[in-house]
PDB file of N, CA and C in Angstrom:
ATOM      1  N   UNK A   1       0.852  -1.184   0.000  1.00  0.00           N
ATOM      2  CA  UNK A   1       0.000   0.000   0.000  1.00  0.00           C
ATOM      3  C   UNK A   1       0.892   1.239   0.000  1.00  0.00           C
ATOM      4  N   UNK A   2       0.709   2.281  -0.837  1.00  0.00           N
ATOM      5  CA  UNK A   2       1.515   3.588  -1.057  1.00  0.00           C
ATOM      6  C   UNK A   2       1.193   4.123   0.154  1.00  0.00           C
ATOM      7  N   UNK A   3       2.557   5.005   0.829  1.00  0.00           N
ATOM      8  CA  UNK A   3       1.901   5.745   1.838  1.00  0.00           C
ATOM      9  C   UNK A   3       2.352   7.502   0.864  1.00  0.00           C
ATOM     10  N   UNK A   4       1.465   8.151   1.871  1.00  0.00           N
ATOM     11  CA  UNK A   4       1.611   9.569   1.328  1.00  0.00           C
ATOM     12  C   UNK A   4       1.119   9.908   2.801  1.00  0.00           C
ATOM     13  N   UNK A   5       2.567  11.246   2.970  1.00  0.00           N
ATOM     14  CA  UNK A   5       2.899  11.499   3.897  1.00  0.00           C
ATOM     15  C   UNK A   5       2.886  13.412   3.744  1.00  0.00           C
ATOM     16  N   UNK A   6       2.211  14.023   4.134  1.00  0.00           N
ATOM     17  CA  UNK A   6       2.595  15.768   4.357  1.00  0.00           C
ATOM     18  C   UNK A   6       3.350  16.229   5.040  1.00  0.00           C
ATOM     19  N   UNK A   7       3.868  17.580   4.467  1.00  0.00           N
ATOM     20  CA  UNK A   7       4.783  17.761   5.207  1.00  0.00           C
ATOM     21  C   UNK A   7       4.605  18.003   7.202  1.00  0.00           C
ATOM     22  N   UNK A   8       5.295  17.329   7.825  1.00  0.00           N
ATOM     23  CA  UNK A   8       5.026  17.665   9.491  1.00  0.00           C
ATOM     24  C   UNK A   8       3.798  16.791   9.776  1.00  0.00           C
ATOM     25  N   UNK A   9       3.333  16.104   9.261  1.00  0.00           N
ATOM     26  CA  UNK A   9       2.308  15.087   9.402  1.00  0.00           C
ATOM     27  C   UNK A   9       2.627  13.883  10.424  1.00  0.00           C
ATOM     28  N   UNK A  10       3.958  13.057  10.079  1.00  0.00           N
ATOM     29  CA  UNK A  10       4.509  11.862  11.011  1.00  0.00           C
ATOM     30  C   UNK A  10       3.759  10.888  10.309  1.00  0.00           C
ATOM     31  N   UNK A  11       3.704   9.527  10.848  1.00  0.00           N
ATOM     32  CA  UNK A  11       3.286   8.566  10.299  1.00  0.00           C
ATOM     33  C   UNK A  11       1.682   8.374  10.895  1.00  0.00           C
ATOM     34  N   UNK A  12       1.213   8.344   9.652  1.00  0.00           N
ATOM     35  CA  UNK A  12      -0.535   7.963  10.334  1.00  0.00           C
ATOM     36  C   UNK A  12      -0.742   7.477   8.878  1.00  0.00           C
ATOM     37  N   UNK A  13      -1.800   6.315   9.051  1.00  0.00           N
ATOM     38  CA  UNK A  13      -2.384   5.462   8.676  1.00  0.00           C
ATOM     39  C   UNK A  13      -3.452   4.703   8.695  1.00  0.00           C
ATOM     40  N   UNK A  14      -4.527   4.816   7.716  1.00  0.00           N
ATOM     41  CA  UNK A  14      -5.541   4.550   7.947  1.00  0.00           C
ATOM     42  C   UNK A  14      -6.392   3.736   6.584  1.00  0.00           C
ATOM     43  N   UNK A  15      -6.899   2.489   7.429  1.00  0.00           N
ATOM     44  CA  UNK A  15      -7.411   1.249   6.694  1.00  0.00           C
ATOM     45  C   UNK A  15      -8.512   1.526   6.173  1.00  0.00           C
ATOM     46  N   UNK A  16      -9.189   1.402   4.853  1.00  0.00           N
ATOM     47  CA  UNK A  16     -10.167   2.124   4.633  1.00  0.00           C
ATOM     48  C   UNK A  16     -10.702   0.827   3.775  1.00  0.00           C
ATOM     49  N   UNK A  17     -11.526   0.287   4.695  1.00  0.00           N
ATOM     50  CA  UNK A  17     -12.281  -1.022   3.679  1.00  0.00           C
ATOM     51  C   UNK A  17     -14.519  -0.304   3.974  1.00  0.00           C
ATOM     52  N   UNK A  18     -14.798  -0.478   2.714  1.00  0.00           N
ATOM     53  CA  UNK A  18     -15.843   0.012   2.367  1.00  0.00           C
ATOM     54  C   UNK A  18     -17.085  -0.954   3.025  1.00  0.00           C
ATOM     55  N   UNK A  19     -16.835  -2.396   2.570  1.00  0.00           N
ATOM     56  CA  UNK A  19     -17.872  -2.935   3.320  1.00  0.00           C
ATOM     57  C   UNK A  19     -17.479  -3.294   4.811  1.00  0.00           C
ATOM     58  N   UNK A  20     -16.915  -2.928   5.180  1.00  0.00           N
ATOM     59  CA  UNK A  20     -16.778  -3.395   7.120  1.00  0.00           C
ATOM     60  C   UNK A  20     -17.188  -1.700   7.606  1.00  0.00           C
ATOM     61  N   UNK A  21     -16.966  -0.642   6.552  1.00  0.00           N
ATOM     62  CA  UNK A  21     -17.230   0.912   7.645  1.00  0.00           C
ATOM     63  C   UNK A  21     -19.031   0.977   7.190  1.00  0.00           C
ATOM     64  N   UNK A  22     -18.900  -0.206   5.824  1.00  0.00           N
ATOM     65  CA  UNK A  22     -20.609   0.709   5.841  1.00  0.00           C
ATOM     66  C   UNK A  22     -21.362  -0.750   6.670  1.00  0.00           C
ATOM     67  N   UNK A  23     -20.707  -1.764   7.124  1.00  0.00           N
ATOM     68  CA  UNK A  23     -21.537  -2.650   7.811  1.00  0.00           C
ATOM     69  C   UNK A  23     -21.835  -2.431   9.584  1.00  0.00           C
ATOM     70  N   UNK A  24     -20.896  -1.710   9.579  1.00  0.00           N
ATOM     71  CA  UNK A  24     -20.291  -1.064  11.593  1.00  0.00           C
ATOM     72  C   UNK A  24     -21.704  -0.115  11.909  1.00  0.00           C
ATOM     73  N   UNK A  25     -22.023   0.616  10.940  1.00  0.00           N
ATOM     74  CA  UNK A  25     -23.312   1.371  10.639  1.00  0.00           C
ATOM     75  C   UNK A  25     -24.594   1.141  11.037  1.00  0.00           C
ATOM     76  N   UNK A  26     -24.916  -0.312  10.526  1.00  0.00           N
ATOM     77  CA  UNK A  26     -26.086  -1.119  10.975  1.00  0.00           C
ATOM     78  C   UNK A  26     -25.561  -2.276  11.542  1.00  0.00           C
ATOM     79  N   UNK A  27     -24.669  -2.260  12.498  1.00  0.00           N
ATOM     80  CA  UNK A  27     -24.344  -3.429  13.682  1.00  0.00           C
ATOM     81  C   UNK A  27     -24.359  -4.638  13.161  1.00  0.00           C
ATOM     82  N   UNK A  28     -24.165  -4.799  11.980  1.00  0.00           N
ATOM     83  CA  UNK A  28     -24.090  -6.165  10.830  1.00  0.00           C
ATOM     84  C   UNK A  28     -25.126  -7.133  10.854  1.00  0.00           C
ATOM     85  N   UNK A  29     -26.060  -6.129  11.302  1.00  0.00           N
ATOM     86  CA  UNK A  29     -27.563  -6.768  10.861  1.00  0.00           C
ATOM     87  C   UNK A  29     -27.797  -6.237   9.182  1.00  0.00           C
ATOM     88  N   UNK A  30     -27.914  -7.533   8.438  1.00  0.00           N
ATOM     89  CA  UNK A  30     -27.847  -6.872   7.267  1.00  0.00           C
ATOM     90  C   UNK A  30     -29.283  -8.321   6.459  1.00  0.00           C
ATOM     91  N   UNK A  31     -29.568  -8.749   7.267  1.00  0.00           N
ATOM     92  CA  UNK A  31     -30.369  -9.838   6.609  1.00  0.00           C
ATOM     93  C   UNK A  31     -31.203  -9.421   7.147  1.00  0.00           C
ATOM     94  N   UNK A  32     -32.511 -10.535   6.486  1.00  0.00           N
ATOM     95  CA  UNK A  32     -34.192  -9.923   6.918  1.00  0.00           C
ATOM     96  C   UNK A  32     -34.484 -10.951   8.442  1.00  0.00           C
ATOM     97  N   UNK A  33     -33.969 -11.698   8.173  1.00  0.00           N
ATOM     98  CA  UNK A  33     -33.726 -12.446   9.716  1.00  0.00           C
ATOM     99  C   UNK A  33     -32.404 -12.509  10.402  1.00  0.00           C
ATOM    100  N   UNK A  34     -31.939 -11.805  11.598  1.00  0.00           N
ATOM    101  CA  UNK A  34     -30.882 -11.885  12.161  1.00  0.00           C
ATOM    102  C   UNK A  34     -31.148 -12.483  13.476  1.00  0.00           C
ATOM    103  N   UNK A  35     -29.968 -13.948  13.850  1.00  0.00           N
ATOM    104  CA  UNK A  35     -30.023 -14.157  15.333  1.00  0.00           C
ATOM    105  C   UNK A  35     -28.595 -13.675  15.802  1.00  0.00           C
ATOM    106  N   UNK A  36     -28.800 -12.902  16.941  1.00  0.00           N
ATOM    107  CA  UNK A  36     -27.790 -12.637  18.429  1.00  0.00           C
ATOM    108  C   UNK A  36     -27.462 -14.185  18.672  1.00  0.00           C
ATOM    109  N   UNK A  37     -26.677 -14.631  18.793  1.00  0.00           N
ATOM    110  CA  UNK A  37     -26.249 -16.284  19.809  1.00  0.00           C
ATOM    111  C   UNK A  37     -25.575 -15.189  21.120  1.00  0.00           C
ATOM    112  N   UNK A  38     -25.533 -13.573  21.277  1.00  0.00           N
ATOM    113  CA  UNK A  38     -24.819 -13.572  22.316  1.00  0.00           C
ATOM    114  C   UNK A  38     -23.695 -13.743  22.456  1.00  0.00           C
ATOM    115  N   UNK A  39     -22.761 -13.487  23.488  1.00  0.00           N
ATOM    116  CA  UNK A  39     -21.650 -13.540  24.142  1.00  0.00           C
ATOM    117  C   UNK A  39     -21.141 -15.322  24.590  1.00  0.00           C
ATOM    118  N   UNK A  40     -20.821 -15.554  23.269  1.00  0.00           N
ATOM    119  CA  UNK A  40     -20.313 -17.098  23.748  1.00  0.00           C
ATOM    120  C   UNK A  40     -18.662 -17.254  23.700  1.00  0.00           C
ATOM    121  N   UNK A  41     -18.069 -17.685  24.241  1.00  0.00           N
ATOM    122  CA  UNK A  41     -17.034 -18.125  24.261  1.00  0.00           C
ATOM    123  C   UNK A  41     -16.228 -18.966  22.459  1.00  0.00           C
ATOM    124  N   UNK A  42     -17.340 -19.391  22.119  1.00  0.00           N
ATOM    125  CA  UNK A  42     -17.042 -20.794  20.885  1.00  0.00           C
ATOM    126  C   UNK A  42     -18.711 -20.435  20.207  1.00  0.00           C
ATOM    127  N   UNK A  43     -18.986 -19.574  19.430  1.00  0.00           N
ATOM    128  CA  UNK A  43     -19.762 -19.085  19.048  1.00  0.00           C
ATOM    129  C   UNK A  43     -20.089 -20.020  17.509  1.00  0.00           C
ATOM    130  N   UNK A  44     -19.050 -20.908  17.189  1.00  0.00           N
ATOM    131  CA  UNK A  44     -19.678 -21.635  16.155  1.00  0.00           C
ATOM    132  C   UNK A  44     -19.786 -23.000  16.737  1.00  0.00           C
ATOM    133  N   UNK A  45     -19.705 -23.614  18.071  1.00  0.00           N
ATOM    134  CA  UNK A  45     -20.387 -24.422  18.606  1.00  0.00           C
ATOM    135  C   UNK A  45     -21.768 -23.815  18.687  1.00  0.00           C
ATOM    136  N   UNK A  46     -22.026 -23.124  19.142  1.00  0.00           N
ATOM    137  CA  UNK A  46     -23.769 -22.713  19.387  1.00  0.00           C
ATOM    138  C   UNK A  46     -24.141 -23.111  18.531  1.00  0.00           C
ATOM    139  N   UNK A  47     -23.811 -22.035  17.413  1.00  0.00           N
ATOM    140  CA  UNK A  47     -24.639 -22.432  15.965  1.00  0.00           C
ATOM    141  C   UNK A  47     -24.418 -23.548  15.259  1.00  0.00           C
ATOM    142  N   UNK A  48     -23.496 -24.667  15.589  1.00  0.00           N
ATOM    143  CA  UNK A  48     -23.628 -26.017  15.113  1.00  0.00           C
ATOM    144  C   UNK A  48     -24.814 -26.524  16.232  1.00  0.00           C
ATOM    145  N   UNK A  49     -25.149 -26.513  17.286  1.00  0.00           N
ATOM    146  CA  UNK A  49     -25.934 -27.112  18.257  1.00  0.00           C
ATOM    147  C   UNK A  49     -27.061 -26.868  17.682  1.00  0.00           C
ATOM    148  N   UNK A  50     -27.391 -25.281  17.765  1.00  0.00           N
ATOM    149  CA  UNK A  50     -28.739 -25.119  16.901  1.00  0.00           C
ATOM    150  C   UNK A  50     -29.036 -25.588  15.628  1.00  0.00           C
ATOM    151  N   UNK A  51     -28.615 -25.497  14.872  1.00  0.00           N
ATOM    152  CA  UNK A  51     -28.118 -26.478  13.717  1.00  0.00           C
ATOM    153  C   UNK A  51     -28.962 -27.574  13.549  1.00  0.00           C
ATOM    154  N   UNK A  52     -28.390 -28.363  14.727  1.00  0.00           N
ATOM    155  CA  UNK A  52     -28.208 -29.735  14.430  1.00  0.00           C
ATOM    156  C   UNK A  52     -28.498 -30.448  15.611  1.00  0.00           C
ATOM    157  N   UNK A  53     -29.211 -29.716  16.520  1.00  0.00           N
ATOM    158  CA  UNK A  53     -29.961 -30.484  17.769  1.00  0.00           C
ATOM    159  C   UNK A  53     -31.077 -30.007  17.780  1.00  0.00           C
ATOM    160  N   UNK A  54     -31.292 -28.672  17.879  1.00  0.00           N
ATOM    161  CA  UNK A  54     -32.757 -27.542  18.379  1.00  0.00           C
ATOM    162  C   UNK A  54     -32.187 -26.207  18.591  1.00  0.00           C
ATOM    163  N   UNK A  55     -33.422 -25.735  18.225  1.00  0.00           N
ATOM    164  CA  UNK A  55     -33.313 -24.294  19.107  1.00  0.00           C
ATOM    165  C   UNK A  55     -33.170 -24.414  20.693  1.00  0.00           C
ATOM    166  N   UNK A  56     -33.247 -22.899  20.425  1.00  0.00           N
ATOM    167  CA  UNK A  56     -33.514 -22.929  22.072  1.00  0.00           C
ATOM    168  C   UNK A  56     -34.611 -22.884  22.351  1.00  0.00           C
ATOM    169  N   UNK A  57     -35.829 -22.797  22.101  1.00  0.00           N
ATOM    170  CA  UNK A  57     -36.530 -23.443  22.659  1.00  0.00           C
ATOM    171  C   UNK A  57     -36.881 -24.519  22.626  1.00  0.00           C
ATOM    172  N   UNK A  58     -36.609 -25.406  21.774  1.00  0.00           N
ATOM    173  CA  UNK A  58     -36.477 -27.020  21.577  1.00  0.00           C
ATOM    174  C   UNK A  58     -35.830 -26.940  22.608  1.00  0.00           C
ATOM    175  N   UNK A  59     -34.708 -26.824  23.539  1.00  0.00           N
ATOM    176  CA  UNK A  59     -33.890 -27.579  24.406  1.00  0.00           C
ATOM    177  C   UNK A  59     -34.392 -27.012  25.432  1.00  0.00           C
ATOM    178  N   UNK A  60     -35.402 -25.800  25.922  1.00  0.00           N
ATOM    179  CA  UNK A  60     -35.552 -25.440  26.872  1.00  0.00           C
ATOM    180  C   UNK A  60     -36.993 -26.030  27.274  1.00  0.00           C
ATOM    181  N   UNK A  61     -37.818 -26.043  26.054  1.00  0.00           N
ATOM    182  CA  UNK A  61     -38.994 -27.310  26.384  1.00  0.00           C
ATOM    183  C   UNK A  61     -38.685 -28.824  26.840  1.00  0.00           C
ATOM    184  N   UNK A  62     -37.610 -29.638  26.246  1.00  0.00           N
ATOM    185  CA  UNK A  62     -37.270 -30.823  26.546  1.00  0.00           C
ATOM    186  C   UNK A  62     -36.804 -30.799  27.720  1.00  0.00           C
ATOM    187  N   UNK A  63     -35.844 -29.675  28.729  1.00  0.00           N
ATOM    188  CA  UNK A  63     -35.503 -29.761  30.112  1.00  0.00           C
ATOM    189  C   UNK A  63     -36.880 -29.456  30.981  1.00  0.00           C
ATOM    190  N   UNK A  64     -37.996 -28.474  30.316  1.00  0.00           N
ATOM    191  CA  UNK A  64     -38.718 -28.548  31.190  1.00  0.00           C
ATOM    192  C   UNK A  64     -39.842 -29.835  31.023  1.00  0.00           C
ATOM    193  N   UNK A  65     -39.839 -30.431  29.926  1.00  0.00           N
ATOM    194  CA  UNK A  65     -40.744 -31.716  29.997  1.00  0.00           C
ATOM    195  C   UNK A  65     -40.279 -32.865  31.115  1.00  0.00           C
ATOM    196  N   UNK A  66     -38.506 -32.942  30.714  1.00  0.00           N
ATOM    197  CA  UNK A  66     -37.896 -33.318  31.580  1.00  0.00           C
ATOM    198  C   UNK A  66     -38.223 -33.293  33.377  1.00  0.00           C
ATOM    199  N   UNK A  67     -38.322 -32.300  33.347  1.00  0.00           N
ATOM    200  CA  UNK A  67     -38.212 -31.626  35.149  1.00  0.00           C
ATOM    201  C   UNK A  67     -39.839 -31.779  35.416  1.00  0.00           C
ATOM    202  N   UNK A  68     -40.448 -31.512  34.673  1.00  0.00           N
ATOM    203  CA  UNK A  68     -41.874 -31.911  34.832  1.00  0.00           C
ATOM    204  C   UNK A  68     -42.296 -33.596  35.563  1.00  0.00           C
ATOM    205  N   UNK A  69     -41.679 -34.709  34.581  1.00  0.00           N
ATOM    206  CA  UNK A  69     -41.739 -35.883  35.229  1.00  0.00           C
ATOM    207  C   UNK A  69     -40.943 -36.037  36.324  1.00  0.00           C
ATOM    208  N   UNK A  70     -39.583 -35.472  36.481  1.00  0.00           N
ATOM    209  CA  UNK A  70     -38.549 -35.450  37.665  1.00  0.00           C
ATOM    210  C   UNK A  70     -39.577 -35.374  39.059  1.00  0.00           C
ATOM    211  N   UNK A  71     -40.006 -34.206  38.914  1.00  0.00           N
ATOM    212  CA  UNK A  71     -40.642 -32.932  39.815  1.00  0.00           C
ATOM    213  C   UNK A  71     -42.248 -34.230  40.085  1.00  0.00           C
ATOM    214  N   UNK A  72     -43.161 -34.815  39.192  1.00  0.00           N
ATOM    215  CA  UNK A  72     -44.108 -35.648  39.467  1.00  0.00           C
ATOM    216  C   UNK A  72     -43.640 -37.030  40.250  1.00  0.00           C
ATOM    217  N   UNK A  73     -42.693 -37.562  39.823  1.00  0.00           N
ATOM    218  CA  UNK A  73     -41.970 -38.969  40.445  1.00  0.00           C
ATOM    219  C   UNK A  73     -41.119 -38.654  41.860  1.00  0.00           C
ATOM    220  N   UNK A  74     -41.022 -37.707  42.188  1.00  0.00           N
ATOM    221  CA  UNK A  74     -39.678 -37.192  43.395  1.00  0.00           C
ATOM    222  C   UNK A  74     -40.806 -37.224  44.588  1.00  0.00           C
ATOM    223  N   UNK A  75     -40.039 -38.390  45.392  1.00  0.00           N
ATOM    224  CA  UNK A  75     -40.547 -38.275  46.951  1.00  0.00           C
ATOM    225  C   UNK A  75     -39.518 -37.425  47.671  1.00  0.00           C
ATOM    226  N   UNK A  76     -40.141 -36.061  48.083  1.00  0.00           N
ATOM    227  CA  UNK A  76     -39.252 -35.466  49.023  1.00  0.00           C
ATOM    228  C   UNK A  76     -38.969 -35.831  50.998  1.00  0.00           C
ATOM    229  N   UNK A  77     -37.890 -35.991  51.080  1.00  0.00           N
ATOM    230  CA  UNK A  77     -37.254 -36.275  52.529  1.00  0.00           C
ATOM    231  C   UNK A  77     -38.258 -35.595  53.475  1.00  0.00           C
ATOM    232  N   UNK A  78     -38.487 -34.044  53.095  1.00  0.00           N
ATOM    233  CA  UNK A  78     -38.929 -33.482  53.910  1.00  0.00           C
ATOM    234  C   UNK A  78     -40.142 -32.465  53.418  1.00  0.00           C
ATOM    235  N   UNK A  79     -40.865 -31.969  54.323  1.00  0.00           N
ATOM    236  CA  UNK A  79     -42.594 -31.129  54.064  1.00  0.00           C
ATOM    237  C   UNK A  79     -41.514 -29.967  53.247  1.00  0.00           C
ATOM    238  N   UNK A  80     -41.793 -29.241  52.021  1.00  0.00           N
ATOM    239  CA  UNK A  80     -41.661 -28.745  50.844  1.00  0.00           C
ATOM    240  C   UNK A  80     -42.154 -26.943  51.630  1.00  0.00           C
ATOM    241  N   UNK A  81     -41.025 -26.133  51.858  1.00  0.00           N
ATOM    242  CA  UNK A  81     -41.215 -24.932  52.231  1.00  0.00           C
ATOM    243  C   UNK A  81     -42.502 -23.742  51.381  1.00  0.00           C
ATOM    244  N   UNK A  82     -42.810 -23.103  52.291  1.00  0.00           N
ATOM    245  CA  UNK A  82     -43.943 -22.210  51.387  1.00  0.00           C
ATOM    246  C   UNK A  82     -43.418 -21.528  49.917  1.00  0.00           C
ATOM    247  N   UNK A  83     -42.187 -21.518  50.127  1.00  0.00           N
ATOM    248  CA  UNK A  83     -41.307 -20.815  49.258  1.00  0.00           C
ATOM    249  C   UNK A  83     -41.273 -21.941  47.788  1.00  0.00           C
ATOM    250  N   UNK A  84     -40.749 -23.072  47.933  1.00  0.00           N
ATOM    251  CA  UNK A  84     -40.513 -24.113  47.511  1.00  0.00           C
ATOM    252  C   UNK A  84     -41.581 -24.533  46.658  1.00  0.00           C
ATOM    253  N   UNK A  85     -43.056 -24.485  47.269  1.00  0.00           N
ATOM    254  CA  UNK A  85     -44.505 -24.798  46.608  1.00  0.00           C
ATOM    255  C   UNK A  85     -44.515 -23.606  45.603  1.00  0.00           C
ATOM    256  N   UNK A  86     -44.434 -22.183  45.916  1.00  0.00           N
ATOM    257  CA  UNK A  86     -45.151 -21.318  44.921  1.00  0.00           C
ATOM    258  C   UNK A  86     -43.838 -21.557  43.774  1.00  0.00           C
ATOM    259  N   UNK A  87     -42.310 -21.665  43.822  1.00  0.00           N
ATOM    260  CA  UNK A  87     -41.599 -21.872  43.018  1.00  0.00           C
ATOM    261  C   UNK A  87     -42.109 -23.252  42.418  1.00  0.00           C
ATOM    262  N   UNK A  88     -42.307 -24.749  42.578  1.00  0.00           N
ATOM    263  CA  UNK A  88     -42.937 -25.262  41.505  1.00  0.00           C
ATOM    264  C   UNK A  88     -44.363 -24.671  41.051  1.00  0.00           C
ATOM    265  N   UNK A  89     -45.139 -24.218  41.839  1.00  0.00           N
ATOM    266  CA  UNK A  89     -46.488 -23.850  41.142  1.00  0.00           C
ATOM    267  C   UNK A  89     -46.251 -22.775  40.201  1.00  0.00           C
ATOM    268  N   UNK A  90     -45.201 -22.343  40.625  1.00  0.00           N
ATOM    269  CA  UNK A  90     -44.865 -21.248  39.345  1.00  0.00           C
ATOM    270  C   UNK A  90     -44.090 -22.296  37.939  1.00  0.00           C
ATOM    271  N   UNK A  91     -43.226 -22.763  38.253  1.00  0.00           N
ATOM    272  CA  UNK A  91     -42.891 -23.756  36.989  1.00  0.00           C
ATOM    273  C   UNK A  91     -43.888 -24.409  36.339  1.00  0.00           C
ATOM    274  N   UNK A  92     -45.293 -25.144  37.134  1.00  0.00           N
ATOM    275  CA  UNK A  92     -46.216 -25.882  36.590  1.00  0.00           C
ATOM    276  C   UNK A  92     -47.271 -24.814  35.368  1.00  0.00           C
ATOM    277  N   UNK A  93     -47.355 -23.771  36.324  1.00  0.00           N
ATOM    278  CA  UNK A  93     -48.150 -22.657  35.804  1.00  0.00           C
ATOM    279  C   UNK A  93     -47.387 -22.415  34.270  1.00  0.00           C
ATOM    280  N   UNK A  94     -46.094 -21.971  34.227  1.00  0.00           N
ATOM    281  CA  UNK A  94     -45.339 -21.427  33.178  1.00  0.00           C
ATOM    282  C   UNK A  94     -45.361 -22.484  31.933  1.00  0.00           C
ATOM    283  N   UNK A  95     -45.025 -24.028  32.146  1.00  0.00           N
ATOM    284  CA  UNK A  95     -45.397 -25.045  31.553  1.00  0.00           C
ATOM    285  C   UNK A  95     -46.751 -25.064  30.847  1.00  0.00           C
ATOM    286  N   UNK A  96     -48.246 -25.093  31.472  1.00  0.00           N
ATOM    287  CA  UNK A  96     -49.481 -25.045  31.175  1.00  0.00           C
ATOM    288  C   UNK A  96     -49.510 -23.872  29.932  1.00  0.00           C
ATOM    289  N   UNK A  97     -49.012 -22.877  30.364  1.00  0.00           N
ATOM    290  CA  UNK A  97     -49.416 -21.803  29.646  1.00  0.00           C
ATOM    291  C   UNK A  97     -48.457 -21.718  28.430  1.00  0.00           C
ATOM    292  N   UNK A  98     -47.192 -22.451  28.591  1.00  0.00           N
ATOM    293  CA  UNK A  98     -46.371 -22.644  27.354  1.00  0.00           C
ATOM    294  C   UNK A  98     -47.252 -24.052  26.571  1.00  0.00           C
ATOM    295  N   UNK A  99     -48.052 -24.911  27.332  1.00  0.00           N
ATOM    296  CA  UNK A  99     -48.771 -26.145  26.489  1.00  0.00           C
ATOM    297  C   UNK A  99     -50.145 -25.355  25.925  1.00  0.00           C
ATOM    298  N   UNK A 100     -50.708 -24.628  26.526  1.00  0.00           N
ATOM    299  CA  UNK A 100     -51.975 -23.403  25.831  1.00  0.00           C
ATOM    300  C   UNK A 100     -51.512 -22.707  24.362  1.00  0.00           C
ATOM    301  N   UNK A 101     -50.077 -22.273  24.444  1.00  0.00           N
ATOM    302  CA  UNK A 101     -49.566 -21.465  23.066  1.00  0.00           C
ATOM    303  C   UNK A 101     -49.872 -22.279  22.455  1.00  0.00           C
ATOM    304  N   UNK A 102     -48.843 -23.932  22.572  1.00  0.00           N
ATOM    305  CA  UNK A 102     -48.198 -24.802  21.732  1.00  0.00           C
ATOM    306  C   UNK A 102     -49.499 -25.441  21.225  1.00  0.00           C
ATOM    307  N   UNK A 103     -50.683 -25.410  21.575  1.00  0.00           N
ATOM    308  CA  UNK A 103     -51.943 -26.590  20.918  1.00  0.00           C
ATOM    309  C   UNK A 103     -53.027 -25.304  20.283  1.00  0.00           C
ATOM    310  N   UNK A 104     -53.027 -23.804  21.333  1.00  0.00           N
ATOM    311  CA  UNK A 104     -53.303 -22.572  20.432  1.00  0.00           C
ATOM    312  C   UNK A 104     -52.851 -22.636  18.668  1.00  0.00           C
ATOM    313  N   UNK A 105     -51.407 -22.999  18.851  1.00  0.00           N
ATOM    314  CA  UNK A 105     -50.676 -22.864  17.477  1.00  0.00           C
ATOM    315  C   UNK A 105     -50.414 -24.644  16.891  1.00  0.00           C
ATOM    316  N   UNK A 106     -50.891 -25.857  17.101  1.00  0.00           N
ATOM    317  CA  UNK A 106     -51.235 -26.904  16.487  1.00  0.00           C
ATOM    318  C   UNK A 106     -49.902 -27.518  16.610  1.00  0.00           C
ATOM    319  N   UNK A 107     -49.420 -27.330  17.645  1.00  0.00           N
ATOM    320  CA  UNK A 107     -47.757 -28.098  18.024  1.00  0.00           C
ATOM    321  C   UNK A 107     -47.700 -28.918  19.617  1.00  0.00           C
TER     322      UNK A 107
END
């Protein structure tokens, strides 16, 4: 790359690529569907997982279908704190109303 230098200027230099300054612009959302995966460490593991296992909500329905039978089959040691009841009645509740969308929408 030629440099051109003025007089009393010193060395400065500057990279001038057209599609990365006009993509920085719109945060490289540039498709009609864009997903965030977020702050991952190994960011093309995610998107092989999603890929090629489920979304996330595929994997977040299967842990809670999961925890659903866990949570029905589990004899607890001890009487289940007031705290403890409204936290599953809140999971059971959140479940129901995620099975209301899912048969709302024929899934």
């Amino acid at each position: 790359m030629p440099m051109f230098k003025l007089p009393l200027s010193g060395d400065v230099t500057q990279a001038i690529n057209p599609w990365t300054d006009m993509f920085k612009s719109i945060g490289n959302q540039f498709g009609l569907i864009n997903i965030n995966l977020g702050r991952s460490p190994a960011p093309e593991v995610e998107q092989e997982i999603i890929t090629e296992v489920g979304s996330y909500g595929r994997q977040l329905g299967r842990i809670g279908d999961a925890l659903e039978v866990l949570i029905e089959q589990a004899e607890f040691r001890k009487p289940l704190s007031e705290q403890d009841k409204k936290t599953l009645d809140a999971f059971r509740l959140m479940q129901a109303e995620i099975a209301d969308i899912k048969a709302y929408h024929g899934r």
